[in-house]
C-alpha atoms as a PDB file:
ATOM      1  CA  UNK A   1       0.000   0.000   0.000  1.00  0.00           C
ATOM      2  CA  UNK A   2       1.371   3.531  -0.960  1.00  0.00           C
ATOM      3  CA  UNK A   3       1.365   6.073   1.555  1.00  0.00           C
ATOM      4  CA  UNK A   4      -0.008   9.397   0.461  1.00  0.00           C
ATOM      5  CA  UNK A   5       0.923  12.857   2.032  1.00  0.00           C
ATOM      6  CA  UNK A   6      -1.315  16.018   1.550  1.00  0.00           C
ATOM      7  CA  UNK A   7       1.664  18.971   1.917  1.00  0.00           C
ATOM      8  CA  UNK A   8       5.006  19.163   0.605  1.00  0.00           C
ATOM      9  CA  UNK A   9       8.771  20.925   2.257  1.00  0.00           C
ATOM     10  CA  UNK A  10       9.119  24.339   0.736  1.00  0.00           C
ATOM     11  CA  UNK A  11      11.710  24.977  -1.673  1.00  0.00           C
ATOM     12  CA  UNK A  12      11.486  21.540  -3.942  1.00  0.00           C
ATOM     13  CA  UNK A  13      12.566  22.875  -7.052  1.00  0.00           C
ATOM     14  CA  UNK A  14      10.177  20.766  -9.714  1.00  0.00           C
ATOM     15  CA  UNK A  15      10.826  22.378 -12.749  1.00  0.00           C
ATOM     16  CA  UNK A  16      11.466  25.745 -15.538  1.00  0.00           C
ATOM     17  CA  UNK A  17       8.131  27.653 -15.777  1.00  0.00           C
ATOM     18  CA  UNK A  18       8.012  26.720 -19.405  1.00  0.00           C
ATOM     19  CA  UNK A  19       7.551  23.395 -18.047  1.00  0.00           C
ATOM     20  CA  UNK A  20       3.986  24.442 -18.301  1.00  0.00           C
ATOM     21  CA  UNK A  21       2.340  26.439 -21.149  1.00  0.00           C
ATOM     22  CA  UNK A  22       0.328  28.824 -20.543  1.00  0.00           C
ATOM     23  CA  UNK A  23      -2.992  28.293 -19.428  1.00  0.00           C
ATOM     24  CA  UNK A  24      -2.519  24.402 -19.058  1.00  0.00           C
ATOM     25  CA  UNK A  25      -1.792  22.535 -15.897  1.00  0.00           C
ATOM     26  CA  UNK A  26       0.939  19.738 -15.112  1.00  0.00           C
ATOM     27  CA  UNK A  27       0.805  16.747 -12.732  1.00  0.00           C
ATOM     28  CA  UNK A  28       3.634  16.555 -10.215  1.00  0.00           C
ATOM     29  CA  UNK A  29       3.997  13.476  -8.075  1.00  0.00           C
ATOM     30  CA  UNK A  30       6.719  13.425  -5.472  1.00  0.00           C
ATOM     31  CA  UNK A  31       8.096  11.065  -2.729  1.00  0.00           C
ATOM     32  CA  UNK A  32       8.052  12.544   0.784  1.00  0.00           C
ATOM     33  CA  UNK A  33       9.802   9.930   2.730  1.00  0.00           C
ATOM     34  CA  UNK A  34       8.345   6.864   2.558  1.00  0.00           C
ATOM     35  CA  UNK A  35       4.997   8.317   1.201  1.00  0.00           C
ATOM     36  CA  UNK A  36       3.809  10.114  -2.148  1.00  0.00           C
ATOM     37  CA  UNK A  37       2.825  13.705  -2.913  1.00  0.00           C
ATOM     38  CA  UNK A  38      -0.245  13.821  -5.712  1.00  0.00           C
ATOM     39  CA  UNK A  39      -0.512  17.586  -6.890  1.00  0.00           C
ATOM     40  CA  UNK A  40      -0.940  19.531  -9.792  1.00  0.00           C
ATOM     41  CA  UNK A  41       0.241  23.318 -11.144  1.00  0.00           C
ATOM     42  CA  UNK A  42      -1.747  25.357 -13.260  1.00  0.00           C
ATOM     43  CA  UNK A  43       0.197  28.122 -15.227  1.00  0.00           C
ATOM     44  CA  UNK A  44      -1.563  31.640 -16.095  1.00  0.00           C
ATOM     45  CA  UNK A  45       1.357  33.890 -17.818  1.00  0.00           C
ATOM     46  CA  UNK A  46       3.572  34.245 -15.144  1.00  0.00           C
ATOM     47  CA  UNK A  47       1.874  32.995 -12.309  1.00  0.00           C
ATOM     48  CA  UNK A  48       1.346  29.742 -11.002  1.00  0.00           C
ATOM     49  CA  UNK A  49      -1.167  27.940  -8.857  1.00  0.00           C
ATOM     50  CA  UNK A  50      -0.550  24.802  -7.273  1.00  0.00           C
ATOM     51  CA  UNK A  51      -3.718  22.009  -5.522  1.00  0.00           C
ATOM     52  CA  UNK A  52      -3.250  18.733  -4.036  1.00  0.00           C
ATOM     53  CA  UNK A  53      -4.581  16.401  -6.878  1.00  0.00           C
ATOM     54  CA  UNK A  54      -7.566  15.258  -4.887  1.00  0.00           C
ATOM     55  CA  UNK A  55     -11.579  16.283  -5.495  1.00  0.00           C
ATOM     56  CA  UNK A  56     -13.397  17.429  -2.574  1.00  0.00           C
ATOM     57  CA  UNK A  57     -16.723  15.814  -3.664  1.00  0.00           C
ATOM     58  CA  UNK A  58     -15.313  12.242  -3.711  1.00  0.00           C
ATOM     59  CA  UNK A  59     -11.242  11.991  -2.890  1.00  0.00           C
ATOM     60  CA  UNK A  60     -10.244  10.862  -5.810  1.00  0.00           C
ATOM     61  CA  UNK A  61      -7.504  12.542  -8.441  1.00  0.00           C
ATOM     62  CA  UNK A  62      -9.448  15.204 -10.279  1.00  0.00           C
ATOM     63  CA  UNK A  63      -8.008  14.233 -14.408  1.00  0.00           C
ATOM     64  CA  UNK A  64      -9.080  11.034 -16.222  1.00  0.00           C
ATOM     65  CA  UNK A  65      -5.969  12.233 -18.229  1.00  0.00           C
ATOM     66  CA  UNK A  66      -2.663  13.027 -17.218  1.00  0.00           C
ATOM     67  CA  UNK A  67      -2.423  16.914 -16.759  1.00  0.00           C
ATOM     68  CA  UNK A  68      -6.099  17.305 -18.591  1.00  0.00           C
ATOM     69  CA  UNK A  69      -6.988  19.333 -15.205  1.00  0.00           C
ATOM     70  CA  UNK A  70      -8.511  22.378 -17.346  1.00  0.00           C
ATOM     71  CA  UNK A  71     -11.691  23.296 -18.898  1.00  0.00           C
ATOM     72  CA  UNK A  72     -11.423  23.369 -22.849  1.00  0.00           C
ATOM     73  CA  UNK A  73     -11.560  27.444 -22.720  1.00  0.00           C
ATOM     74  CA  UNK A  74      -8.686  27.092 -20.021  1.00  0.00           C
ATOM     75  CA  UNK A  75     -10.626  29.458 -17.160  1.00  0.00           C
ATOM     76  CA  UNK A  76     -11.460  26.534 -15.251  1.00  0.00           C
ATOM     77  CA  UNK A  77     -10.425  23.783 -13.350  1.00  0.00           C
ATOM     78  CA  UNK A  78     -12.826  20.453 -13.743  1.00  0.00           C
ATOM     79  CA  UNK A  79     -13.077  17.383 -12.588  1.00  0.00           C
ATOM     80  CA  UNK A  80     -13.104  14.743 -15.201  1.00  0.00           C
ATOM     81  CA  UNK A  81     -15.235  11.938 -13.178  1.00  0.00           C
ATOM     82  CA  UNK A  82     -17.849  14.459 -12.057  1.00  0.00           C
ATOM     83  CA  UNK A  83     -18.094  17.811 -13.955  1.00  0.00           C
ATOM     84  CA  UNK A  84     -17.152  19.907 -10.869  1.00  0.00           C
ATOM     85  CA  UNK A  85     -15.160  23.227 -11.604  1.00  0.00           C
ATOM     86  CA  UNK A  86     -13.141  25.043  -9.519  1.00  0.00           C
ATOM     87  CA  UNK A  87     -11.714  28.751 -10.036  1.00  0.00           C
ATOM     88  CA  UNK A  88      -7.923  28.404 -10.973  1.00  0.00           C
ATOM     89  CA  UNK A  89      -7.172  31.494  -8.569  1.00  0.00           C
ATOM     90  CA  UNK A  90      -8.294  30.092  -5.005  1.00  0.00           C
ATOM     91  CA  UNK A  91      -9.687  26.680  -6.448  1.00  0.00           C
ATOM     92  CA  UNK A  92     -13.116  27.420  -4.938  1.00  0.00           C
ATOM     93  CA  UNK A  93     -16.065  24.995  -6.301  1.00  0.00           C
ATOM     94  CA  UNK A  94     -18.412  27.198  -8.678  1.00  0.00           C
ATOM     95  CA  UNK A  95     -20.324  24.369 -10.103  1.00  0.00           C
ATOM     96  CA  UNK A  96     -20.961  20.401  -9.600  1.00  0.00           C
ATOM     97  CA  UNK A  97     -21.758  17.922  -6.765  1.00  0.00           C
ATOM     98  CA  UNK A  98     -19.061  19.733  -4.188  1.00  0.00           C
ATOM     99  CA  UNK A  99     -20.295  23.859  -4.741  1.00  0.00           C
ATOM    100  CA  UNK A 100     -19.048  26.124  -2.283  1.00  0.00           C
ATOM    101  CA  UNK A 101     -16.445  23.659  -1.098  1.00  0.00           C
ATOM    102  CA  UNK A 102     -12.609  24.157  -2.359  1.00  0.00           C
ATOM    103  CA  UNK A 103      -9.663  22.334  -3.370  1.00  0.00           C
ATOM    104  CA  UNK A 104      -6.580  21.867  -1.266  1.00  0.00           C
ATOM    105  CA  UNK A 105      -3.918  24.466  -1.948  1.00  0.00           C
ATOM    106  CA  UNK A 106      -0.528  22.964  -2.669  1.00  0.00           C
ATOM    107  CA  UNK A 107       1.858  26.541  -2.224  1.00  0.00           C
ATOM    108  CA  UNK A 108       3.773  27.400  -5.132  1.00  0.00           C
ATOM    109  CA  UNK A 109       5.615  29.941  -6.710  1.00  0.00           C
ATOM    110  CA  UNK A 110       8.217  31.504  -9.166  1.00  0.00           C
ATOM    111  CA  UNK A 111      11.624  32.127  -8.097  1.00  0.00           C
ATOM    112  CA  UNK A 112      14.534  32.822 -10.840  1.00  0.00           C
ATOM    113  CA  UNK A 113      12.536  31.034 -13.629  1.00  0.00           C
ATOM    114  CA  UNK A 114      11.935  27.578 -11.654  1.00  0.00           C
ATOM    115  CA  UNK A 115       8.355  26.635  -9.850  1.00  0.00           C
ATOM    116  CA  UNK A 116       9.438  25.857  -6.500  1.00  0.00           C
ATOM    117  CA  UNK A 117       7.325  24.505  -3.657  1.00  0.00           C
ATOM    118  CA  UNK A 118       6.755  27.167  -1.079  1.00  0.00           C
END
């Protein structure tokens, strides 16, 4: 059985920001010890936005498709098994089976050109 951990150390260095286009979201999985990290970015310009990979409405990983986190237009994070959508900015739940509810915020951020846990 895989062990899975909900926060991360600050200042894990996972990658350039052009790692991620704009607009589009990445899955990150990392090992914390003995136990796994499930998260995901989501790029807009030069900011990022990072949530543990996890639905509110039912616990499990929010993409039936590796790093297809985003809405078609972009503007919106969904959930592939159950058509919830979350704002990208706070990942607050503006439609679907877990409204007013939010995601877990993984902190992230941009230092010299890298996303680096914060």
């Amino acid at each position: 059985m895989i062990n899975r951990v909900y926060s991360t150390p600050p200042g894990v260095t996972l990658g350039p920001l052009d790692l991620i286009a704009d607009r589009k979201a990445r899955n990150f999985v990392l090992e914390i010890g003995e136990a796994h990290f499930h998260g995901f970015v989501v790029r807009e310009g030069a900011r990022v936005y990072g949530y543990v990979d996890r639905c509110p409405h039912a616990g499990m990983p929010l993409a039936e498709d590796l790093d297809e986190y985003l809405t078609p237009k972009g503007d919106l994070i969904s959930c592939g098994w159950h058509g919830a959508l979350f704002r990208i900015s706070d990942g607050y739940c503006v439609g679907g089976p877990c409204a007013g509810r939010s995601l877990t915020p993984w902190p992230v951020q941009v230092v010299d050109g890298q996303i680096v846990t914060a």
